[in-house]
Protein backbone atom coordinates (compact mmCIF):
# COMPACT_ATOMS: atom_id res chain seq x y z
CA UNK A 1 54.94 56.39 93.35
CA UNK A 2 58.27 56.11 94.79
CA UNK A 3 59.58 56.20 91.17
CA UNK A 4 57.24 59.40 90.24
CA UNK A 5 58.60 61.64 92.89
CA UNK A 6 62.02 61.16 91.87
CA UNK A 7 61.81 62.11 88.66
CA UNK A 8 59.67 65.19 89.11
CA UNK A 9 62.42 66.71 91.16
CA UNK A 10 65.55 68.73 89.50
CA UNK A 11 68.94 66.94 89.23
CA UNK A 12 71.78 69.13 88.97
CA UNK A 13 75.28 68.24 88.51
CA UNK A 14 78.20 70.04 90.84
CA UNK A 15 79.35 71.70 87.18
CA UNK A 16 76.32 72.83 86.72
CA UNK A 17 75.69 74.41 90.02
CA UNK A 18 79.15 75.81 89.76
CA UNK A 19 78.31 77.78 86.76
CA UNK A 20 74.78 79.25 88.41
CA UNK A 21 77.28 80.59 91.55
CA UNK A 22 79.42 82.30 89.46
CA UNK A 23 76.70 84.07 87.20
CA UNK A 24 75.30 85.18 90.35
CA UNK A 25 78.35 85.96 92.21
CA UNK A 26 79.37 88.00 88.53
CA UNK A 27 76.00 89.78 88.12
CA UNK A 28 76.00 91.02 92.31
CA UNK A 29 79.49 92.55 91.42
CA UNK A 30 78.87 93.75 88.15
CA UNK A 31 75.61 95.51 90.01
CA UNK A 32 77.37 97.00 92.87
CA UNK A 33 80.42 98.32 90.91
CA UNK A 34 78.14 100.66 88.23
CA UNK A 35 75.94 101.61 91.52
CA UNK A 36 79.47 102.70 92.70
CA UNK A 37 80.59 104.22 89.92
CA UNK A 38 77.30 106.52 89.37
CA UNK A 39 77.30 107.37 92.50
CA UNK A 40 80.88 108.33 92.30
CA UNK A 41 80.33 110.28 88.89
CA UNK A 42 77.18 111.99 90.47
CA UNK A 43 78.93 113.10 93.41
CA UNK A 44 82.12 114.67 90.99
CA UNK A 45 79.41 116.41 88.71
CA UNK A 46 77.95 117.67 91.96
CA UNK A 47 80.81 119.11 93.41
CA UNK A 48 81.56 120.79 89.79
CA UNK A 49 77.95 121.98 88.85
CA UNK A 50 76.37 123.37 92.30
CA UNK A 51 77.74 120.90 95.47
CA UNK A 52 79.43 124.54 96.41
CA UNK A 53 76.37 125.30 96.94
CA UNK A 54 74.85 122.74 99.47
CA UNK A 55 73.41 124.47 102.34
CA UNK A 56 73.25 122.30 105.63
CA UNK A 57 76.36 121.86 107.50
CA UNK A 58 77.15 118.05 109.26
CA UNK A 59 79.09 117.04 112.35
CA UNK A 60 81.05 120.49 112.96
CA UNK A 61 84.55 120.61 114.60
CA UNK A 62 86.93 123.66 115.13
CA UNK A 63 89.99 123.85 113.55
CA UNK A 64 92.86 126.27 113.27
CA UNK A 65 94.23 127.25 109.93
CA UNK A 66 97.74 129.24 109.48
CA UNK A 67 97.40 131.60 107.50
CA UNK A 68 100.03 134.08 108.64
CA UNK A 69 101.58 133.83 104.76
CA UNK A 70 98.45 135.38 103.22
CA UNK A 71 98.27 138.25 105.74
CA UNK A 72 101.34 140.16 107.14
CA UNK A 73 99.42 140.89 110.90
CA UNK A 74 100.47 143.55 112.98
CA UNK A 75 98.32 144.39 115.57
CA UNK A 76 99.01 148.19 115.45
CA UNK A 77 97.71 148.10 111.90
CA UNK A 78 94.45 148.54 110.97
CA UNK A 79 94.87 148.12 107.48
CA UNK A 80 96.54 144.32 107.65
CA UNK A 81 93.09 143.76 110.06
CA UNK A 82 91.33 144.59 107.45
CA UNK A 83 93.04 142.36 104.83
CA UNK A 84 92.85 139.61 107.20
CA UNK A 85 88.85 140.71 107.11
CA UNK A 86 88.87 140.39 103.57
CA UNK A 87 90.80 136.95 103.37
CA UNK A 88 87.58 135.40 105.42
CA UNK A 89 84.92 137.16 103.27
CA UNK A 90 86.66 136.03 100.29
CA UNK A 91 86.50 132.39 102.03
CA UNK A 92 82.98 132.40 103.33
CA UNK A 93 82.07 133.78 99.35
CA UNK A 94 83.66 131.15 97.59
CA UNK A 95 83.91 128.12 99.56
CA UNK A 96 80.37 126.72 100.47
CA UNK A 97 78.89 130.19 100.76
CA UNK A 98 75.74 129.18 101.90
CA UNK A 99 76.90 127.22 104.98
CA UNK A 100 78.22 130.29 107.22
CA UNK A 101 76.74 131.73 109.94
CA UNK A 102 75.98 134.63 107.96
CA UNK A 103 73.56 132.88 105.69
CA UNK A 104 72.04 131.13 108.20
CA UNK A 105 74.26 128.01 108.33
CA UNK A 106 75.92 126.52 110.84
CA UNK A 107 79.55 127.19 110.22
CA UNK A 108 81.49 130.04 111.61
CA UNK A 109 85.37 131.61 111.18
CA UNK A 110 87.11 133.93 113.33
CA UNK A 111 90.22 135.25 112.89
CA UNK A 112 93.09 136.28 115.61
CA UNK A 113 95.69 138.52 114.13
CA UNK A 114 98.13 138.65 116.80
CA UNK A 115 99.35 134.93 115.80
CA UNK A 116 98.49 134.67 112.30
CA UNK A 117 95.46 132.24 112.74
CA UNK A 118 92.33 131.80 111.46
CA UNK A 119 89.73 129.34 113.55
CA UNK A 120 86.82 127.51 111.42
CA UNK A 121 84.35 125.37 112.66
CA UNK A 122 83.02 123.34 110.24
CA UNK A 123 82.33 119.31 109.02
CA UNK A 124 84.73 117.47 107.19
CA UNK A 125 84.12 118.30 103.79
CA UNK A 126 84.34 121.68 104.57
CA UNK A 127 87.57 121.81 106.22
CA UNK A 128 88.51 119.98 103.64
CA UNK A 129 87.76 122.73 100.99
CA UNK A 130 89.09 125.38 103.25
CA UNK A 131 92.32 123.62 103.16
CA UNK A 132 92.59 123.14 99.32
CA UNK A 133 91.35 126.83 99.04
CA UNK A 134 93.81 128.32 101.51
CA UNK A 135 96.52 126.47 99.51
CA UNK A 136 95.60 127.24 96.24
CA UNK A 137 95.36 130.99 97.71
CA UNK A 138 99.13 130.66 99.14
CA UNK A 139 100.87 129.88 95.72
């Protein structure tokens, strides 16, 4: 009996066990590198074919944005107000449009001529794209 029970049960040699940790250890990495990279590729299509368009708004902080070099302020002039005016429609319309206050979102801009600043509130992602936009804008 002794002899029976033995026999019925696997023998594996360290080699051999070796081998079935690596496969395993190769397939979990293999897995969780192309979940990585589709998620990766999904969120880069996103942002190119409609993420612009994403309508909630996270974890919102204010932040203040020079932007004295895209509008000359003077606060006796109505007409660099109104430039200044334009410069945030222009933002609100082409960075996440759907996210101001003005749609119904929760992010909001104000502007403050007499120092050449602009004040967003906003989540990260956001502030991010007002940054690359207000660059992009400068040169």
């Amino acid at each position: 009996m002794d002899w029976k029970l033995k026999q019925l049960r696997p023998q594996f040699g360290i080699k051999t066990l070796l081998w079935i940790v690596l496969l395993i250890s190769v397939a979990i990495t293999a897995y969780q590198r192309a979940s990585t990279t589709a998620y990766q590729r999904g969120f880069q299509a996103g942002v190119i074919y409609g993420e612009n368009q994403r309508n909630f708004v996270g974890t919102t902080y204010a932040k203040a944005y020079k932007v004295a070099d895209l509008v000359t302020f003077d606060p006796r002039s109505e007409s660099n107000l109104t430039y200044a005016n334009d410069l945030m429609r222009e933002l609100c319309k082409d960075v996440l449009p759907r996210t101001w206050a003005d749609q119904g979102g929760a992010a909001a801009l104000s502007g403050y001529a007499a120092d050449g600043m602009m004040v967003v509130s906003h989540d990260q992602d956001g502030h991010e794209r007002i940054a690359d936009y207000l660059e992009r804008r400068s040169q």
